[in-house]
Each structure stands twice: as structure tokens, then as C-alpha cells.
N, C-alpha and C. Protein backbone atom coordinates (compact mmCIF):
# COMPACT_ATOMS: atom_id res chain seq x y z
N UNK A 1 95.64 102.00 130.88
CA UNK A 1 96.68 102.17 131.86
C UNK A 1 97.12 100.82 132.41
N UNK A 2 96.25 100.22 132.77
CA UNK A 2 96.64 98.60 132.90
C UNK A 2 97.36 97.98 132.26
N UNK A 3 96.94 97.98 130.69
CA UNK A 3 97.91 97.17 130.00
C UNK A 3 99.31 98.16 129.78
N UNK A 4 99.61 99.13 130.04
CA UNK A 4 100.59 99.85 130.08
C UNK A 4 101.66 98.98 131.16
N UNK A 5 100.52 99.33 132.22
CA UNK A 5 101.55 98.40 133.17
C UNK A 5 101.89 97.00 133.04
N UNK A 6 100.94 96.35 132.47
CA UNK A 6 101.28 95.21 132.28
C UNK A 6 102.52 94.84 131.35
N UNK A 7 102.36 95.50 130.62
CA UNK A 7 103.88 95.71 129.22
C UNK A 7 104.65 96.42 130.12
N UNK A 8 104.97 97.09 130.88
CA UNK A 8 106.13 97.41 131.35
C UNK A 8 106.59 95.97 132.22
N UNK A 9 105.78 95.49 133.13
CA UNK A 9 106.17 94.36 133.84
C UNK A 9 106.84 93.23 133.27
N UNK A 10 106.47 92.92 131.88
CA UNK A 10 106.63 91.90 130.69
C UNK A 10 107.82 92.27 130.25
N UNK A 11 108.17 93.66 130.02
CA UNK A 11 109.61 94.12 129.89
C UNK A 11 110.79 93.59 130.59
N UNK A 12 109.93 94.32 131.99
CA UNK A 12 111.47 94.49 133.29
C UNK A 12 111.97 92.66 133.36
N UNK A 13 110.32 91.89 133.28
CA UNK A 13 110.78 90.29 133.72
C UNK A 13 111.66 89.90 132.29
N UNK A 14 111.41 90.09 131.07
CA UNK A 14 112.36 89.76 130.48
C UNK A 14 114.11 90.54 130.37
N UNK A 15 114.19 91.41 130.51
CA UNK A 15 115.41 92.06 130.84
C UNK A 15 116.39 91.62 132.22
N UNK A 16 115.72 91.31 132.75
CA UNK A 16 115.88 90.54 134.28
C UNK A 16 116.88 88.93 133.99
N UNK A 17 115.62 88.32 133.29
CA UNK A 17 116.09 87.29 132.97
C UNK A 17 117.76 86.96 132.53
N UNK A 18 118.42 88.04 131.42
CA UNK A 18 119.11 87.72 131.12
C UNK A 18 120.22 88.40 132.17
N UNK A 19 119.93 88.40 133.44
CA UNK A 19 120.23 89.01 134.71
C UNK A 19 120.67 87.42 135.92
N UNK A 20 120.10 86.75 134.89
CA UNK A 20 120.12 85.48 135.96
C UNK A 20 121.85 85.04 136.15
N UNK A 21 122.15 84.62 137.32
CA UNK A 21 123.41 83.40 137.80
C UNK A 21 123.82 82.35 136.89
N UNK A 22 124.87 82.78 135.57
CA UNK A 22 125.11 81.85 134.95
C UNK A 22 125.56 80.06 135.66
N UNK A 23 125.19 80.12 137.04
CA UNK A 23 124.92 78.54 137.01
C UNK A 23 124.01 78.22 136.64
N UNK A 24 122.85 78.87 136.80
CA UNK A 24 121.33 78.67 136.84
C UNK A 24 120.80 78.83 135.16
N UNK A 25 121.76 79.11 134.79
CA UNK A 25 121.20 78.89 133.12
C UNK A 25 121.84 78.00 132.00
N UNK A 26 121.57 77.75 131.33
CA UNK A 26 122.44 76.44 130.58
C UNK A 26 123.31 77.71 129.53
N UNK A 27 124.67 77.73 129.44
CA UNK A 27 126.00 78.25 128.73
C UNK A 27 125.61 77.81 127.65
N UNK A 28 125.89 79.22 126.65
CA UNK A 28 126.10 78.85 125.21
C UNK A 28 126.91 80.10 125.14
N UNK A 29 127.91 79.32 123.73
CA UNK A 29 129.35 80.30 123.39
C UNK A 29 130.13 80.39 124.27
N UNK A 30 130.64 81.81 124.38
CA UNK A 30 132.01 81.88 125.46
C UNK A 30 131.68 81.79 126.34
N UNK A 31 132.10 81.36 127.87
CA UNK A 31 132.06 81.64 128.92
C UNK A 31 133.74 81.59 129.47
N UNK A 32 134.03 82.47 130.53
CA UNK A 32 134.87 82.51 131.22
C UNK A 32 134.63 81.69 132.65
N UNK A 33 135.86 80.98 132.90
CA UNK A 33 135.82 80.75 134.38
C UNK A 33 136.86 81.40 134.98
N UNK A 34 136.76 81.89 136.13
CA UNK A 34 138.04 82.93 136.97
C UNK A 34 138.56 81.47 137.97
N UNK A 35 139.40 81.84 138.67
CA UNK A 35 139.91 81.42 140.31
C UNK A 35 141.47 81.91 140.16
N UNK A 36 141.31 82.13 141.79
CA UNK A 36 142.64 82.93 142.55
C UNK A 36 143.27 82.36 143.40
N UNK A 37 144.54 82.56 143.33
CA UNK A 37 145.35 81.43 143.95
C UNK A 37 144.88 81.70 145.19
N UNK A 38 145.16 83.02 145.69
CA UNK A 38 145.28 83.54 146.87
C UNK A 38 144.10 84.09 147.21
N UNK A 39 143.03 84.19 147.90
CA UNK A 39 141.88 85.15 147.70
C UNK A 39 142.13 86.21 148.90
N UNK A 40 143.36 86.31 149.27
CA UNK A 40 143.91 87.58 150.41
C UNK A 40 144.76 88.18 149.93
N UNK A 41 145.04 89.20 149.70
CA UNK A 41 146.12 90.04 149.19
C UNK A 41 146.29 91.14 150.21
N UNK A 42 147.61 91.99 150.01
CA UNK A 42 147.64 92.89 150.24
C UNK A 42 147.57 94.21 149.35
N UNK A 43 147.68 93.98 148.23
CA UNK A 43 147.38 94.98 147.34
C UNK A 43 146.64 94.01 146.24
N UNK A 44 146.47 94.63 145.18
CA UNK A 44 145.73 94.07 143.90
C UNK A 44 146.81 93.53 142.80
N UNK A 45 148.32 94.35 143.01
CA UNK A 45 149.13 93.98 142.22
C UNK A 45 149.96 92.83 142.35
N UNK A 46 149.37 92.28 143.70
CA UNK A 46 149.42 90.82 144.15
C UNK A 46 148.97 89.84 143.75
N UNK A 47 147.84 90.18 143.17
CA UNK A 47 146.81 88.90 143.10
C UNK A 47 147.06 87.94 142.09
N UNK A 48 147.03 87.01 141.74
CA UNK A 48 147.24 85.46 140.94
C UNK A 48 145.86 85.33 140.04
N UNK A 49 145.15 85.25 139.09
CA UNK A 49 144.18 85.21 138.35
C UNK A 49 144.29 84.06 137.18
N UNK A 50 143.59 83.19 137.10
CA UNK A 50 143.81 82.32 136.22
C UNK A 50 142.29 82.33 135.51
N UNK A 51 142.13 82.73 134.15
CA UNK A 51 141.24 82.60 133.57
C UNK A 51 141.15 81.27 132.81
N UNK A 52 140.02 80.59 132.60
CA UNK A 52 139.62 79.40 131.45
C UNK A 52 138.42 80.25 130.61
N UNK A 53 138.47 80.61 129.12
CA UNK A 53 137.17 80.64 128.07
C UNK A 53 137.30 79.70 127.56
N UNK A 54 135.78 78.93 127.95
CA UNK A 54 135.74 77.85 126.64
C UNK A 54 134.44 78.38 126.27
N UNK A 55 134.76 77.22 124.69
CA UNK A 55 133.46 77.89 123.76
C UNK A 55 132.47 76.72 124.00
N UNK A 56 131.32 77.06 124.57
CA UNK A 56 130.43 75.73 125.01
C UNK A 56 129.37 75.62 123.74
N UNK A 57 129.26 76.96 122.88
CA UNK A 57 128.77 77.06 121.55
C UNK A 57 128.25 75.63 120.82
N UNK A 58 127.79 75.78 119.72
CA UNK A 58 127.86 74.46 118.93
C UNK A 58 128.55 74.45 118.11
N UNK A 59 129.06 76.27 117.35
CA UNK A 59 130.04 76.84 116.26
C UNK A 59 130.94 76.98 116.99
N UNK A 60 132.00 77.06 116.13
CA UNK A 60 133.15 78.00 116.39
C UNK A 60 133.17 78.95 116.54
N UNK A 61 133.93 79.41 117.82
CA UNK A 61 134.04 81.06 118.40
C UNK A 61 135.80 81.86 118.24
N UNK A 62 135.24 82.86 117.98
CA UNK A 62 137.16 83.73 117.67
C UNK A 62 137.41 84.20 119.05
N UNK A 63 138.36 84.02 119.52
CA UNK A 63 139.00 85.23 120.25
C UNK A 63 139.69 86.38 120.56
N UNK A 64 140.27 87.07 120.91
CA UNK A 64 141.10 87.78 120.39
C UNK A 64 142.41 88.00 122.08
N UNK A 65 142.91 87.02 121.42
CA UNK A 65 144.35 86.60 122.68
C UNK A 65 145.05 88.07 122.87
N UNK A 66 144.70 88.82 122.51
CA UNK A 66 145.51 90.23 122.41
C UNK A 66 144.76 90.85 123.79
N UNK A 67 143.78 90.85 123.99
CA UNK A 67 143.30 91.72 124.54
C UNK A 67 143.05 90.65 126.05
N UNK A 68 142.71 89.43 125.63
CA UNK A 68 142.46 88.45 126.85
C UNK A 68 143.79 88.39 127.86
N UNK A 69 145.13 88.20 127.01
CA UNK A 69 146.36 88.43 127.97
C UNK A 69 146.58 89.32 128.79
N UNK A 70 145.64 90.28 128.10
CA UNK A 70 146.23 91.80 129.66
C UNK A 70 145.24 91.88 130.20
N UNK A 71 145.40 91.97 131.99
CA UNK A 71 144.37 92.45 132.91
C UNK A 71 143.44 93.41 132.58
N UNK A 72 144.11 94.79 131.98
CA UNK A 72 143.99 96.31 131.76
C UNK A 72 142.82 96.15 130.73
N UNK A 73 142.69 95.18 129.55
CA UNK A 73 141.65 94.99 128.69
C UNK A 73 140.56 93.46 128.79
N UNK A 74 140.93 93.08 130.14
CA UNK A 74 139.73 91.81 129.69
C UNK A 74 139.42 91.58 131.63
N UNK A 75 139.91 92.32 132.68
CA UNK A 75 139.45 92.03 133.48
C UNK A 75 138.72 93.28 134.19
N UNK A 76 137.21 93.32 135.02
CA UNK A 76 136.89 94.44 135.77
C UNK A 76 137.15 94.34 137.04
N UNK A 77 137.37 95.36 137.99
CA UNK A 77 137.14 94.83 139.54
C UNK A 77 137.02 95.94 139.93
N UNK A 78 135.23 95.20 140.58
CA UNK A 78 134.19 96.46 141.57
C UNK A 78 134.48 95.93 143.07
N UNK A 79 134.21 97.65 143.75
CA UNK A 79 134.37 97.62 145.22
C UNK A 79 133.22 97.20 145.87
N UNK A 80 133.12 97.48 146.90
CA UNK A 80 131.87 96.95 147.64
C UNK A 80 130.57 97.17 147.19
N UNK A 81 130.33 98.82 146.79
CA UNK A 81 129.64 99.68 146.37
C UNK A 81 128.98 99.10 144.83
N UNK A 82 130.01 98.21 143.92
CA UNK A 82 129.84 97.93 142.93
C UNK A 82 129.86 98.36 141.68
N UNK A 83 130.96 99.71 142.26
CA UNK A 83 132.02 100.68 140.95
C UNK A 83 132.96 100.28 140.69
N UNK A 84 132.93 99.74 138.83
CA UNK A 84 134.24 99.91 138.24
C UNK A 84 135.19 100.47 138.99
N UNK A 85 136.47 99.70 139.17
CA UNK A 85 138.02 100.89 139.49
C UNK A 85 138.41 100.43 137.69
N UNK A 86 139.05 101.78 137.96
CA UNK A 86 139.66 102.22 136.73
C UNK A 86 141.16 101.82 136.59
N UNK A 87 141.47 100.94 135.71
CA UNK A 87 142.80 100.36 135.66
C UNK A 87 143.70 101.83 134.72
N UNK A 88 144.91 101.31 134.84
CA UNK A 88 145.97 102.04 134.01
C UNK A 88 145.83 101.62 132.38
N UNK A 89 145.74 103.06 131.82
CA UNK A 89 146.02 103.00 130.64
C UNK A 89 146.35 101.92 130.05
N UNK A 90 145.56 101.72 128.92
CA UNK A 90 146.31 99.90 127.93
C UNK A 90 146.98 100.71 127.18
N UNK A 91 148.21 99.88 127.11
CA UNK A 91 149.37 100.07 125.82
C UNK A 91 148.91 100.19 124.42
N UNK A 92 148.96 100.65 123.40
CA UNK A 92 149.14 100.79 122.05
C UNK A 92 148.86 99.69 121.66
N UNK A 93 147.49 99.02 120.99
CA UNK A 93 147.73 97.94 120.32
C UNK A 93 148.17 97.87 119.27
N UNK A 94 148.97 96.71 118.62
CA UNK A 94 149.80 96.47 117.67
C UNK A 94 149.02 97.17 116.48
N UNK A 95 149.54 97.43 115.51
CA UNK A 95 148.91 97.49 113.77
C UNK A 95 148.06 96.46 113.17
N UNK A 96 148.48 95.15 113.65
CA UNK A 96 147.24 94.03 112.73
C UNK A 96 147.52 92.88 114.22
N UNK A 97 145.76 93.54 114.45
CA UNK A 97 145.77 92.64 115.55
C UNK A 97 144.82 91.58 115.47
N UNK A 98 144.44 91.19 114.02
CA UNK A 98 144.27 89.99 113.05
C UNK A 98 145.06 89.02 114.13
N UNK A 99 146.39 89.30 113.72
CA UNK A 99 146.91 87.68 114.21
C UNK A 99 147.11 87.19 115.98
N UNK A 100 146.20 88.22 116.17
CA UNK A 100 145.84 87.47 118.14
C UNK A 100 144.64 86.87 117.97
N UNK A 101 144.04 86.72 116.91
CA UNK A 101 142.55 86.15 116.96
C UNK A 101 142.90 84.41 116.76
N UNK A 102 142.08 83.79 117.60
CA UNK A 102 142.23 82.25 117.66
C UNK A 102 140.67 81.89 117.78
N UNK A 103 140.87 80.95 116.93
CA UNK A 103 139.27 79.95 117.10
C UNK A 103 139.13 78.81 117.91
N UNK A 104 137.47 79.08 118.92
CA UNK A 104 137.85 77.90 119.74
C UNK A 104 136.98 77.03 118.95
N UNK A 105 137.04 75.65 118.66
CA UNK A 105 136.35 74.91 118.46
C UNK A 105 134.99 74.84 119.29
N UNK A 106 134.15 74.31 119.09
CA UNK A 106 132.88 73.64 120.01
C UNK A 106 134.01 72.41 121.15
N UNK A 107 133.61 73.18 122.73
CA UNK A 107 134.24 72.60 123.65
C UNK A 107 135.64 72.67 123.88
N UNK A 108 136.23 73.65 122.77
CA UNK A 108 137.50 73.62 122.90
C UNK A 108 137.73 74.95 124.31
N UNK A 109 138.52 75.40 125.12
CA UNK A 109 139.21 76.25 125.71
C UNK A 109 140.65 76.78 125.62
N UNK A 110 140.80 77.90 126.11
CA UNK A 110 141.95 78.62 126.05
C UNK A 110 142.15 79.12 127.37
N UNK A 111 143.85 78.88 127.98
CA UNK A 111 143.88 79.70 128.93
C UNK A 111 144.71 80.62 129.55
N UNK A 112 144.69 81.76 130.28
CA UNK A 112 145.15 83.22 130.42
C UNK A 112 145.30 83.17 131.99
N UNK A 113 146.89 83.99 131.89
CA UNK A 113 146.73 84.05 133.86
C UNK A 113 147.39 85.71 133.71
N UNK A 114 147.23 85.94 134.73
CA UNK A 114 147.12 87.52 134.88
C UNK A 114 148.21 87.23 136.47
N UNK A 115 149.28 87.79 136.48
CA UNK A 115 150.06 87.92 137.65
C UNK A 115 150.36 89.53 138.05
N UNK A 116 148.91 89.90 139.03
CA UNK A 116 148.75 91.41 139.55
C UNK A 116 147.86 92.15 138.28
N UNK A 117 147.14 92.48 139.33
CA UNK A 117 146.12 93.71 138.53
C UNK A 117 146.59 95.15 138.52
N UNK A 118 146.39 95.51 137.47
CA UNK A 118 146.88 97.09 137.21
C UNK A 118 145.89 98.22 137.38
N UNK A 119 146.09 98.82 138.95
CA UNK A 119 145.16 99.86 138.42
C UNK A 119 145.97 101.33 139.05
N UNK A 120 145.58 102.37 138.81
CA UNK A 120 145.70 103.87 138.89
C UNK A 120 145.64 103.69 140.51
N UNK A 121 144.97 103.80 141.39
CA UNK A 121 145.11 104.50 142.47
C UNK A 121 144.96 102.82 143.44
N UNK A 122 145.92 103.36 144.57
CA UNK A 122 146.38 102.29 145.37
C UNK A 122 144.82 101.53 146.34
N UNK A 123 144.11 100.67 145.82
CA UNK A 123 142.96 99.64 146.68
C UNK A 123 142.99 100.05 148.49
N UNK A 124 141.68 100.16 149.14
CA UNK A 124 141.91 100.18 150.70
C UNK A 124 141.48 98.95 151.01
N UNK A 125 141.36 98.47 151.78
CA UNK A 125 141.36 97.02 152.44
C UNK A 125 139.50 96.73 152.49
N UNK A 126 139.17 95.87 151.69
CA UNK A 126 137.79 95.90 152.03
C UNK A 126 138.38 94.85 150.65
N UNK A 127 136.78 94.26 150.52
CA UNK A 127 136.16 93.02 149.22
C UNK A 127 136.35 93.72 147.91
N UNK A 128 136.65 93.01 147.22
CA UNK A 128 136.12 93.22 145.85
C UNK A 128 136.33 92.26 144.76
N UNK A 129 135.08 92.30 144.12
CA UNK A 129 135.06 91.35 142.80
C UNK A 129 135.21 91.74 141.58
N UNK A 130 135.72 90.44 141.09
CA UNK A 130 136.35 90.16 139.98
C UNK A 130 135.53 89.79 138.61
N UNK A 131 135.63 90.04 137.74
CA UNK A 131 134.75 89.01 136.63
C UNK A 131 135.40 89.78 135.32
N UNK A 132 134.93 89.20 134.15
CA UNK A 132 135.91 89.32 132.57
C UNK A 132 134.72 90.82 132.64
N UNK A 133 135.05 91.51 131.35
CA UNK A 133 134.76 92.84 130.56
C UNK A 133 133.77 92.66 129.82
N UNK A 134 134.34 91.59 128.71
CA UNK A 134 133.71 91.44 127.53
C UNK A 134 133.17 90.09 127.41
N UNK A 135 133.66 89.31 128.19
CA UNK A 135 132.91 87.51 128.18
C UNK A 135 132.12 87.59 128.86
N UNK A 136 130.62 87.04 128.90
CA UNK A 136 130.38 86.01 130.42
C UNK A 136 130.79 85.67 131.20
N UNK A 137 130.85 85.59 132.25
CA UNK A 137 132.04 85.10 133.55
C UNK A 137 131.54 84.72 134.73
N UNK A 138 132.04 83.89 135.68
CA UNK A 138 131.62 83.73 137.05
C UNK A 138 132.89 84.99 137.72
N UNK A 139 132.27 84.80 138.98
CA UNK A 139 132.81 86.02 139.86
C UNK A 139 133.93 85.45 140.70
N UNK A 140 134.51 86.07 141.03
CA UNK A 140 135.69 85.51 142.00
C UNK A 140 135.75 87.45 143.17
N UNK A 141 135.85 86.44 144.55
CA UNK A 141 135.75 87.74 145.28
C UNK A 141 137.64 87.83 145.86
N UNK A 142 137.92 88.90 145.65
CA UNK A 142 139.50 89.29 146.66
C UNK A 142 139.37 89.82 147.70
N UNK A 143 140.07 89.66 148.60
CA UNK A 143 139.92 90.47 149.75
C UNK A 143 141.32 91.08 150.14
N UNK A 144 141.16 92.63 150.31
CA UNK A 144 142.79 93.20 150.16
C UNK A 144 142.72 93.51 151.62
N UNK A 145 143.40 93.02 152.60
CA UNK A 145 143.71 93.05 154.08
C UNK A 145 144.35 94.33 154.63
């Protein structure tokens, strides 16, 4: 029973780990950086978002610019509570979406701005954060007044 517990503990601390504050760990591959022009809004379809992914990798990394350009597929934003809101429906992606894919070099970046977030039901005035879907990301907090 001991070592039961002990292997569970050995678990949770490694699962944890990859739980850590990407300052606090040294970046490899994509990472996203966020910042907002404005960090006050009155709605969400206000807000200013400027993303940077660079590939801090040692290879080359693909992207796929198709999906990074729209809010609706590359950005999340939780409420206080720390629930997904559910954005509006994404549009139809194209037939060959081959040609949105771009390679970043080692150190190279790409960058994406998002003018207003799209979601289904109108935000109440309280915090909420920001961060990518599918990248790594630092957080950026909004505050809708």
C-alpha cells in the first residue's frame, strides 16, 4: 500500500510539472506571446489582441496561418470561475488548407492581431483571461467594465 502511494505521488509530481509558469521553464518549439492594447473594455468585441509565435525549437516548426488569423480557432477566454466561453461558430474552412501552413525557422516568428473577440452570448463585467488553444502561451487578463 505504501508503494502504491508512493507511485501515485511520483505520478501527480510529474504531471504537475508540465503544469509549471512557462517563465519558469526554459521554451522549446512554439510559444505564443499575447498583449492588449487596451486591458479595459467594454465588451469583448472591443478588445485589440496582438499575438507573436515564435519557434524557439532547434527545427523547424509549421504553422497553420489559417486557423491562427481567427480569434474563433486559436484564441480561449475563461471567466473568473475558469470556464471556457464558447465563441461563435468558425466559418467553413477552405478545401486545401495546405497552403496556410508556413514554416518558422529556429527563432524565426510570425505575427497575428485579432481586432474583437467573437463570442455567442454578450460578457458581464468581471476579469477574464486570455491565452492561445493550441500553442503554449502566456496569459493576458481583460477586464470588461
Amino acid at each position: 500500500m505504501r508503494r502504491a502511494g508512493h507511485l501515485i505521488f511520483v505520478v501527480l509530481a510529474l504531471v504537475c510539472f508540465g503544469c509549471a509558469h512557462p517563465d519558469t521553464i526554459s521554451r522549446t518549439g512554439l510559444f505564443a506571446h499575447l498583449s492588449v492594447s487596451h486591458p479595459q473594455v467594454t465588451r469583448l468585441d472591443e478588445a485589440e489582441i496582438t499575438v507573436i509565435v515564435r519557434n524557439y525549437g532547434p527545427t523547424n516548426a509549421t504553422i497553420n496561418t489559417y486557423a491562427l488569423e481567427s480569434d474563433v480557432l486559436s484564441i480561449n477566454v475563461l471567466n473568473s470561475k475558469g470556464e471556457i466561453l464558447a465563441p461563435v461558430p468558425a466559418s467553413i474552412p477552405p478545401p486545401d488548407v495546405s497552403k496556410y501552413r508556413r514554416v518558422l525557422s529556429p527563432g524565426a516568428s510570425q505575427k497575428f492581431s485579432y481586432h474583437g473577440l467573437s463570442y455567442e452570448v454578450e460578457t458581464p463585467p468581471g476579469r477574464y483571461t486570455v491565452r492561445m488553444r493550441h500553442i503554449p502561451s502566456d496569459q493576458i487578463v481583460l477586464t470588461i467594465r
